[in-house]
Protein backbone atom coordinates (compact mmCIF):
# COMPACT_ATOMS: atom_id res chain seq x y z
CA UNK A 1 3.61 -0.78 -24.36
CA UNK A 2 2.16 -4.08 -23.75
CA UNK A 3 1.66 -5.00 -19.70
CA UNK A 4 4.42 -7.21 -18.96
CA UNK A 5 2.36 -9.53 -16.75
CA UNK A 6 5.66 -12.13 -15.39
CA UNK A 7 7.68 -9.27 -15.36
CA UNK A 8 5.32 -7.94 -12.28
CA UNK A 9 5.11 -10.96 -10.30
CA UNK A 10 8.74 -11.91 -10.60
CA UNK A 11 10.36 -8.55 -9.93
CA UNK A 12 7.88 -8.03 -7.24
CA UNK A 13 9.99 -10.76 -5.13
CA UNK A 14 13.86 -9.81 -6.74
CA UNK A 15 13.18 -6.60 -5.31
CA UNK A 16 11.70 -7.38 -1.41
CA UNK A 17 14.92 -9.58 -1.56
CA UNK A 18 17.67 -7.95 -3.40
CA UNK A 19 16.92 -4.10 -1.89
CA UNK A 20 18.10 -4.11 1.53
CA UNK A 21 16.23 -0.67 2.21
CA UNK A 22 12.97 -2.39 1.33
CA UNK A 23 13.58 -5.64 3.04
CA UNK A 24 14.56 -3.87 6.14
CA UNK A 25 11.04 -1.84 5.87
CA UNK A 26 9.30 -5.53 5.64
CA UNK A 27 11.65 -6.49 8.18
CA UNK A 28 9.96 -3.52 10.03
CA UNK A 29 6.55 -3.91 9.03
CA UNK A 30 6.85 -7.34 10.29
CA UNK A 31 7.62 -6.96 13.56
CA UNK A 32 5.25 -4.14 14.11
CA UNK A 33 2.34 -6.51 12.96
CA UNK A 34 3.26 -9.09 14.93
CA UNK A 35 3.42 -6.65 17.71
CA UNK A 36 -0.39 -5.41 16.54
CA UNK A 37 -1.94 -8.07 16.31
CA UNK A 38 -0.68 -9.41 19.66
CA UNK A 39 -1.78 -6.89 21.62
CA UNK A 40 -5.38 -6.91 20.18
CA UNK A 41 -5.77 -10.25 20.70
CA UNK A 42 -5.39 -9.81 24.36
CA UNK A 43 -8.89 -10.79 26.07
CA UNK A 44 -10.82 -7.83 26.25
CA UNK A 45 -12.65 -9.33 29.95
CA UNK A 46 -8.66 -8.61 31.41
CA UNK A 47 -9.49 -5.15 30.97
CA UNK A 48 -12.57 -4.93 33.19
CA UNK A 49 -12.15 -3.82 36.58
CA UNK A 50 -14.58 -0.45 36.34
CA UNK A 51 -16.34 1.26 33.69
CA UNK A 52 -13.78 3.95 33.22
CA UNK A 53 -11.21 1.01 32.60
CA UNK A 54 -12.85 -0.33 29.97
CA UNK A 55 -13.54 3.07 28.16
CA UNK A 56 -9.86 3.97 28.86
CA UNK A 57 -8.85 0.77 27.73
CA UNK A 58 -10.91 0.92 24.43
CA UNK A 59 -9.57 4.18 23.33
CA UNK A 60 -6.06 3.09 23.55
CA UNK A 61 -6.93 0.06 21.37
CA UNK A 62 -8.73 2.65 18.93
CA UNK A 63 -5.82 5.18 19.18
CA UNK A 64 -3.22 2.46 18.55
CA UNK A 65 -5.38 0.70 15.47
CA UNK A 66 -5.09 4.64 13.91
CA UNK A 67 -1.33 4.86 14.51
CA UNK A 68 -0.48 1.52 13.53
CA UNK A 69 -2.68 2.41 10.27
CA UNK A 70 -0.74 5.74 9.32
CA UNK A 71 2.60 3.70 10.38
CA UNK A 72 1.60 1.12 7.84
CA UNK A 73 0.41 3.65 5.24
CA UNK A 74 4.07 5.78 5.26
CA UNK A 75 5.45 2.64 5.08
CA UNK A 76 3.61 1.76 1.36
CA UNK A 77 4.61 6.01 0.66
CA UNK A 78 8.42 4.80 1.17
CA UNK A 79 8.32 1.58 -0.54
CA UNK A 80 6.62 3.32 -3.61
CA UNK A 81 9.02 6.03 -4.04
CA UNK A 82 12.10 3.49 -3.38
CA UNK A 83 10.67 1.06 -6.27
CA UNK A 84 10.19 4.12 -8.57
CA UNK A 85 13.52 6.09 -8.04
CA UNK A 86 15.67 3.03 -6.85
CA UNK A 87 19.07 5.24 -8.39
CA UNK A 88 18.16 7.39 -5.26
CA UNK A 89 19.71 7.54 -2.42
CA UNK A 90 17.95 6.50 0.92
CA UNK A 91 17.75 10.34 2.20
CA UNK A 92 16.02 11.28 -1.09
CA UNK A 93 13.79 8.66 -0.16
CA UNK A 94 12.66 9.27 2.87
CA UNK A 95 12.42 13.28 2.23
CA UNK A 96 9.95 12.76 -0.61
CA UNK A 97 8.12 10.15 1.51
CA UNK A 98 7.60 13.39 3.77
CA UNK A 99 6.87 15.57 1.53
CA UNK A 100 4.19 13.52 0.00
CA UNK A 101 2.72 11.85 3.02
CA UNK A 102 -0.26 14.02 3.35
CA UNK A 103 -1.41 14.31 -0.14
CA UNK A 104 -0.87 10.12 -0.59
CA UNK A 105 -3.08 9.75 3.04
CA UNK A 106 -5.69 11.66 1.37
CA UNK A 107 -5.54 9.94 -1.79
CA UNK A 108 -5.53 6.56 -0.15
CA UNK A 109 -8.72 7.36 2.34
CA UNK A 110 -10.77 8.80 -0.71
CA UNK A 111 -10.18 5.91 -2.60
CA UNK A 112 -10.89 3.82 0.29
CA UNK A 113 -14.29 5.89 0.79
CA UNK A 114 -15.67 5.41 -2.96
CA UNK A 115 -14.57 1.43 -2.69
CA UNK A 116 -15.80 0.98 0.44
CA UNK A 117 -19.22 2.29 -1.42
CA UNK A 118 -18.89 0.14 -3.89
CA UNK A 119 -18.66 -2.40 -1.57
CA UNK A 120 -22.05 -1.20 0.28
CA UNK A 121 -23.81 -0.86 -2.67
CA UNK A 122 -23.06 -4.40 -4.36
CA UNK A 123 -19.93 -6.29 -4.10
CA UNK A 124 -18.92 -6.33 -7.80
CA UNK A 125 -19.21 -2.66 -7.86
CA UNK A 126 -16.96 -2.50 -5.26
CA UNK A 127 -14.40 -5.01 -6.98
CA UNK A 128 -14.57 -3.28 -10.13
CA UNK A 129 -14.24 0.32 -7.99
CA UNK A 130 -10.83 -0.82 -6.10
CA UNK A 131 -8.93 -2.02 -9.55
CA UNK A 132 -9.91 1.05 -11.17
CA UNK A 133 -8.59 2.94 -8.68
CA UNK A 134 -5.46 0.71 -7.24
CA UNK A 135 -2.72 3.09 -8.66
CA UNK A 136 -3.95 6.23 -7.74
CA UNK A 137 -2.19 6.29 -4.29
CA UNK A 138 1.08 4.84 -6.34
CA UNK A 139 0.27 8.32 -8.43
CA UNK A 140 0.08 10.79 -5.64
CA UNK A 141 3.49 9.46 -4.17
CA UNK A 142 5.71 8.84 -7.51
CA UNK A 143 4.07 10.93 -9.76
CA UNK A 144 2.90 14.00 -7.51
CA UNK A 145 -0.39 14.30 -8.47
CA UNK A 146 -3.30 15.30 -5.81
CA UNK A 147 -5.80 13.13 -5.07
CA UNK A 148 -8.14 13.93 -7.70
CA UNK A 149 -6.38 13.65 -10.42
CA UNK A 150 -4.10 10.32 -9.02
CA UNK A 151 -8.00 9.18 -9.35
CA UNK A 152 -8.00 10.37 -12.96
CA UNK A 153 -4.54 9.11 -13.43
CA UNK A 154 -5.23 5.81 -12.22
CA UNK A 155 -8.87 5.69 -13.86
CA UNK A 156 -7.44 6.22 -17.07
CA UNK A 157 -4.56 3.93 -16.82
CA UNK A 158 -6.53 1.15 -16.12
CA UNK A 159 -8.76 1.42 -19.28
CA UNK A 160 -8.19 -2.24 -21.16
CA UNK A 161 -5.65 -3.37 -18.33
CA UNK A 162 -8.48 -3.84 -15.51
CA UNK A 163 -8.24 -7.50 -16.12
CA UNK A 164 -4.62 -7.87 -15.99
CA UNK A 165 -4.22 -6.00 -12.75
CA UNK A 166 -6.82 -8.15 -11.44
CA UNK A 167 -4.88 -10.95 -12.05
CA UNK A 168 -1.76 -9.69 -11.11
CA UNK A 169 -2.88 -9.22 -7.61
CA UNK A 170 -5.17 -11.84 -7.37
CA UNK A 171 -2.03 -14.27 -8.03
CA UNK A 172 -0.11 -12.39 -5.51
CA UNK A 173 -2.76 -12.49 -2.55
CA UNK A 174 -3.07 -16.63 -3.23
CA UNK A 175 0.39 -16.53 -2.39
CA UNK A 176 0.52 -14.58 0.53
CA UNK A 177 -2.72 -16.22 1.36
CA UNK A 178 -0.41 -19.95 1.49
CA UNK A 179 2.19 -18.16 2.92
CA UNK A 180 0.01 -16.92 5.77
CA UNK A 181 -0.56 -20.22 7.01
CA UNK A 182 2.66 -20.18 8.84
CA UNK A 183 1.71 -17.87 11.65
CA UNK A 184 3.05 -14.10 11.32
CA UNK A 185 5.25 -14.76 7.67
CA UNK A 186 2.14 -13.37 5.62
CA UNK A 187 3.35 -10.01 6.96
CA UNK A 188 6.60 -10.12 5.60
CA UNK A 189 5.50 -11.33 2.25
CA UNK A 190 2.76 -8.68 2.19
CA UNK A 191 5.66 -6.32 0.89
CA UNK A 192 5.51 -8.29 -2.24
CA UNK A 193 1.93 -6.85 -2.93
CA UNK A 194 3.30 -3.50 -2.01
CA UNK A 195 5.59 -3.40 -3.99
CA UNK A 196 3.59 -4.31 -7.53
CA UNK A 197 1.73 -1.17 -7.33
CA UNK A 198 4.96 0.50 -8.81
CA UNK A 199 5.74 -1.35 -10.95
CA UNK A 200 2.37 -1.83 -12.08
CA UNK A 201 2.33 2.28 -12.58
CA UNK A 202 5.79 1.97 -15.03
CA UNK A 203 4.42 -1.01 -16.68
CA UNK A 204 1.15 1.68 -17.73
CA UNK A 205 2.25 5.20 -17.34
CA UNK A 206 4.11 6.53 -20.99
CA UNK A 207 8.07 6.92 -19.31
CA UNK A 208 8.46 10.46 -20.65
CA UNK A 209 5.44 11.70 -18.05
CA UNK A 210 7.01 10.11 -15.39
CA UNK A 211 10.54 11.61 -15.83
CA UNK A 212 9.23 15.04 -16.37
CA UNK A 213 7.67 14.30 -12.63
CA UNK A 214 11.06 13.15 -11.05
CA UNK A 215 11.84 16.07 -9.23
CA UNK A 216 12.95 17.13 -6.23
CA UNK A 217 10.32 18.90 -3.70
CA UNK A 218 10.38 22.83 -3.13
């Protein structure tokens, strides 16, 4: 099956804006951003009034940069499963999102890890590192794989399509790169990449090994 590159990038943007479930968690995801990046921004010297203030103070922000992370990560874990079994209803939903959470955290740190590597070592490793590896979290959550083999799953799927991912999301981050220059709307619109990494997956993955992985959780 040949990689349906418009089909991507234009269904990408039907969906954020024709599922109300999704565009409620943008709607969310939004809002908690804004909120995020607000309170960062605040000037660190308004915390100083004693040493222990500013430690205290500092381990909030670091405590509220982790939550705010795993917030934003169940948040892709929903949208992924919603994209993939949109027949579904919204409690389905948000019980596999549940279920899978943990295995799809670890999947999405490891491939962070080996990336981030990549990165270290030599950016064009790195570059080449993250598109071999952008569905595997997809994987762990839709397809219920561990993290392992989502890496397998995703290394393998990307054979001969590396470039066309790449320019899938490359097009997609110009755009929410423009959009971003009216303040806090790049956050909205950052659904739009989230949501390509499913259907990037159907676009790749044969449709009989993905229906024979459509089940409900023990």
């Amino acid at each position: 099956m040949a990689f349906d590159f418009a089909y991507v990038i234009k269904q990408s943007f039907v969906i954020l804006f024709s599922d109300y479930f999704i565009f409620a968690l943008a709607v969310i995801y939004t809002v908690a951003s804004v909120l995020f990046a607000l309170s960062i921004s605040s000037p660190i010297s308004s915390f100083i009034t004693s040493k222990g203030t500013v430690i205290s103070n500092v381990s909030f922000l670091v405590i509220y940069m982790i939550l705010f992370m795993l917030f934003s990560v169940f948040l892709q874990d929903i949208t992924f499963i919603r994209v993939f079994n949109k027949n579904k209803n919204i409690k389905y939903t948000l019980k596999m999102a549940v279920y899978r959470f943990p295995v799809f955290l670890a999947t999405d740190i490891i491939t962070g890890v080996i990336v981030t590597l990549g990165f270290i070592a030599f950016i064009i490793p790195g570059i080449y590192l993250l598109f071999k590896f952008i569905l595997a979290p997809v994987s762990s959550a839709v397809e219920k794989k561990s993290p392992l083999d989502a890496l397998r799953r995703s290394w393998q799927l990307t054979r001969g399509n590396w470039w066309v991912l790449f320019a899938v999301f490359l097009i997609l981050g110009i755009i929410v790169s423009i959009l971003s220059l009216l303040p806090y709307i790049s956050y909205f619109f950052e659904f739009i990449i989230i949501i390509a990494y499913p259907l990037s997956l159907m676009q790749l993955a044969p449709n009989k090994k993905l229906k024979k992985k459509r089940t409900n959780p023990a």
